[in-house]
Protein backbone atom coordinates (compact mmCIF):
# COMPACT_ATOMS: atom_id res chain seq x y z
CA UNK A 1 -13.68 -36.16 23.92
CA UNK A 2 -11.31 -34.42 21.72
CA UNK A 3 -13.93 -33.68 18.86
CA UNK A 4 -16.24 -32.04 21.49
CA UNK A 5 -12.90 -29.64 22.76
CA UNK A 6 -12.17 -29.05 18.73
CA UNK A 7 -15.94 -28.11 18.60
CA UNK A 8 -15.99 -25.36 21.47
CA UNK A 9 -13.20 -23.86 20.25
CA UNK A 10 -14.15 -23.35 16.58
CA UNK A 11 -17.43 -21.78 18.44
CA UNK A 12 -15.06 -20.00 20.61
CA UNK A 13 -13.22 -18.75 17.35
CA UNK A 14 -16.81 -17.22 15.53
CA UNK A 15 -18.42 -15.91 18.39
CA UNK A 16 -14.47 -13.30 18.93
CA UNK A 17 -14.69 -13.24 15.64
CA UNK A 18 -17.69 -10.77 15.98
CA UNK A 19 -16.02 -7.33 16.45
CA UNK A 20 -14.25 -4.77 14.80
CA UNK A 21 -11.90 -1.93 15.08
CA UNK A 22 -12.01 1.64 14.57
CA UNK A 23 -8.73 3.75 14.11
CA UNK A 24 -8.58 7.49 12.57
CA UNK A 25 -6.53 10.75 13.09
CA UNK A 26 -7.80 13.75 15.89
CA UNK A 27 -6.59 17.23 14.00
CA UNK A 28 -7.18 20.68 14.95
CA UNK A 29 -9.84 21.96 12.63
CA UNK A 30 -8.09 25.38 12.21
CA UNK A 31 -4.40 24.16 12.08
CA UNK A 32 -4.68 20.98 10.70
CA UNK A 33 -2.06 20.11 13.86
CA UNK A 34 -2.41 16.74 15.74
CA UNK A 35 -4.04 16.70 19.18
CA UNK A 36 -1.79 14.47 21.22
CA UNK A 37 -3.87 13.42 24.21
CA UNK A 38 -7.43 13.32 23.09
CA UNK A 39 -9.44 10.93 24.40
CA UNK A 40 -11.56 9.04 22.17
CA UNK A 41 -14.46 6.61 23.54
CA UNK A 42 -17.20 4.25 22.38
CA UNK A 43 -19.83 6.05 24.28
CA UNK A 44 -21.29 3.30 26.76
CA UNK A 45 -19.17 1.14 27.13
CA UNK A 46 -15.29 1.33 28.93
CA UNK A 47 -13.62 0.99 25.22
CA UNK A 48 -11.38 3.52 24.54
CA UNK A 49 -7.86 5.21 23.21
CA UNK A 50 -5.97 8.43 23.21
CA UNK A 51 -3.84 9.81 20.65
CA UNK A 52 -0.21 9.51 20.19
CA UNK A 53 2.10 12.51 18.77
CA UNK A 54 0.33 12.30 15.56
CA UNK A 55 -3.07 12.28 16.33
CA UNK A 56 -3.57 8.74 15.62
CA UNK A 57 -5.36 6.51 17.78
CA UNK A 58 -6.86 2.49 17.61
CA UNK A 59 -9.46 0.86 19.45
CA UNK A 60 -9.82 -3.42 18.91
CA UNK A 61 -12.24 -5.40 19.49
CA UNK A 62 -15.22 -3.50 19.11
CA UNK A 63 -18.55 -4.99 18.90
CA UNK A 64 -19.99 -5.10 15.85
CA UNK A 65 -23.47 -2.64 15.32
CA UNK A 66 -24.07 0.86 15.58
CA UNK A 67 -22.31 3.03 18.15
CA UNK A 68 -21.49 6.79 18.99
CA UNK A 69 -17.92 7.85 18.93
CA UNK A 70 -16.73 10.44 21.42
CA UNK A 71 -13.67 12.32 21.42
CA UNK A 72 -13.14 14.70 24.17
CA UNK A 73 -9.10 17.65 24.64
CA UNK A 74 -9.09 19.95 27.22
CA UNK A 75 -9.80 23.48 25.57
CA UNK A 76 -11.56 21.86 22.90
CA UNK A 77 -15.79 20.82 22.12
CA UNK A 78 -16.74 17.50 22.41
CA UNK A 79 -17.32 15.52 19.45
CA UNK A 80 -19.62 12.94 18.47
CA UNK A 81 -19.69 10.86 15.69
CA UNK A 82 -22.05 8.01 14.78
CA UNK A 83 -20.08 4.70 13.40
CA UNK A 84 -21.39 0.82 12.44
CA UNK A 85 -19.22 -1.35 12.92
CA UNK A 86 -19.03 -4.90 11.06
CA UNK A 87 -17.49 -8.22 11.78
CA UNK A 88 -13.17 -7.91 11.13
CA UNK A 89 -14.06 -4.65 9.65
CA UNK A 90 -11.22 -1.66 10.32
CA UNK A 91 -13.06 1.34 10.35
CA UNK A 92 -11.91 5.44 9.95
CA UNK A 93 -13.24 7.32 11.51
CA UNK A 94 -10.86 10.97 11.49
CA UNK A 95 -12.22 14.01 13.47
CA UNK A 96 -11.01 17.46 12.27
């Protein structure tokens, strides 16, 4: 019994293993001044961040493949930004 638990959790342990994270900085293009507050989203899904006092933000756990990156302030254009992610892979992705 024990080698069968030891065996579901190293397949446990791959199948987590199979994400990603994507981190950057959200800057206004003119000023070059953080955007505290922006929201940033992996479109389609209910992963998501918003940026601290320096524009920085951090999302875990991401699946890994292709996804669209949206980052949305008040006053502001929306953004979009294509992005692969692989497995354990820390992405930037930094919108000015």
């Amino acid at each position: 019994m024990k080698n069968s638990l030891t065996f579901i959790l190293l397949c446990s342990s791959w199948i987590f293993a199979q994400t990603g994270s994507v981190k950057g900085k959200i800057l206004d293009q003119d000023s070059g001044d953080p955007l505290i507050g922006a929201n940033i989203v992996i479109d389609g899904t209910t992963m998501g961040a918003a940026t601290d006092v320096e524009g920085s933000y951090l999302i875990n756990n991401v699946p890994v493949g292709d996804h669209v990156l949206k980052v949305t302030y008040i006053g502001y254009e929306q953004q979009e930004k294509p992005i692969t992610i692989e497995s354990e892979q820390e992405l930037i992705a930094d919108h000015c």
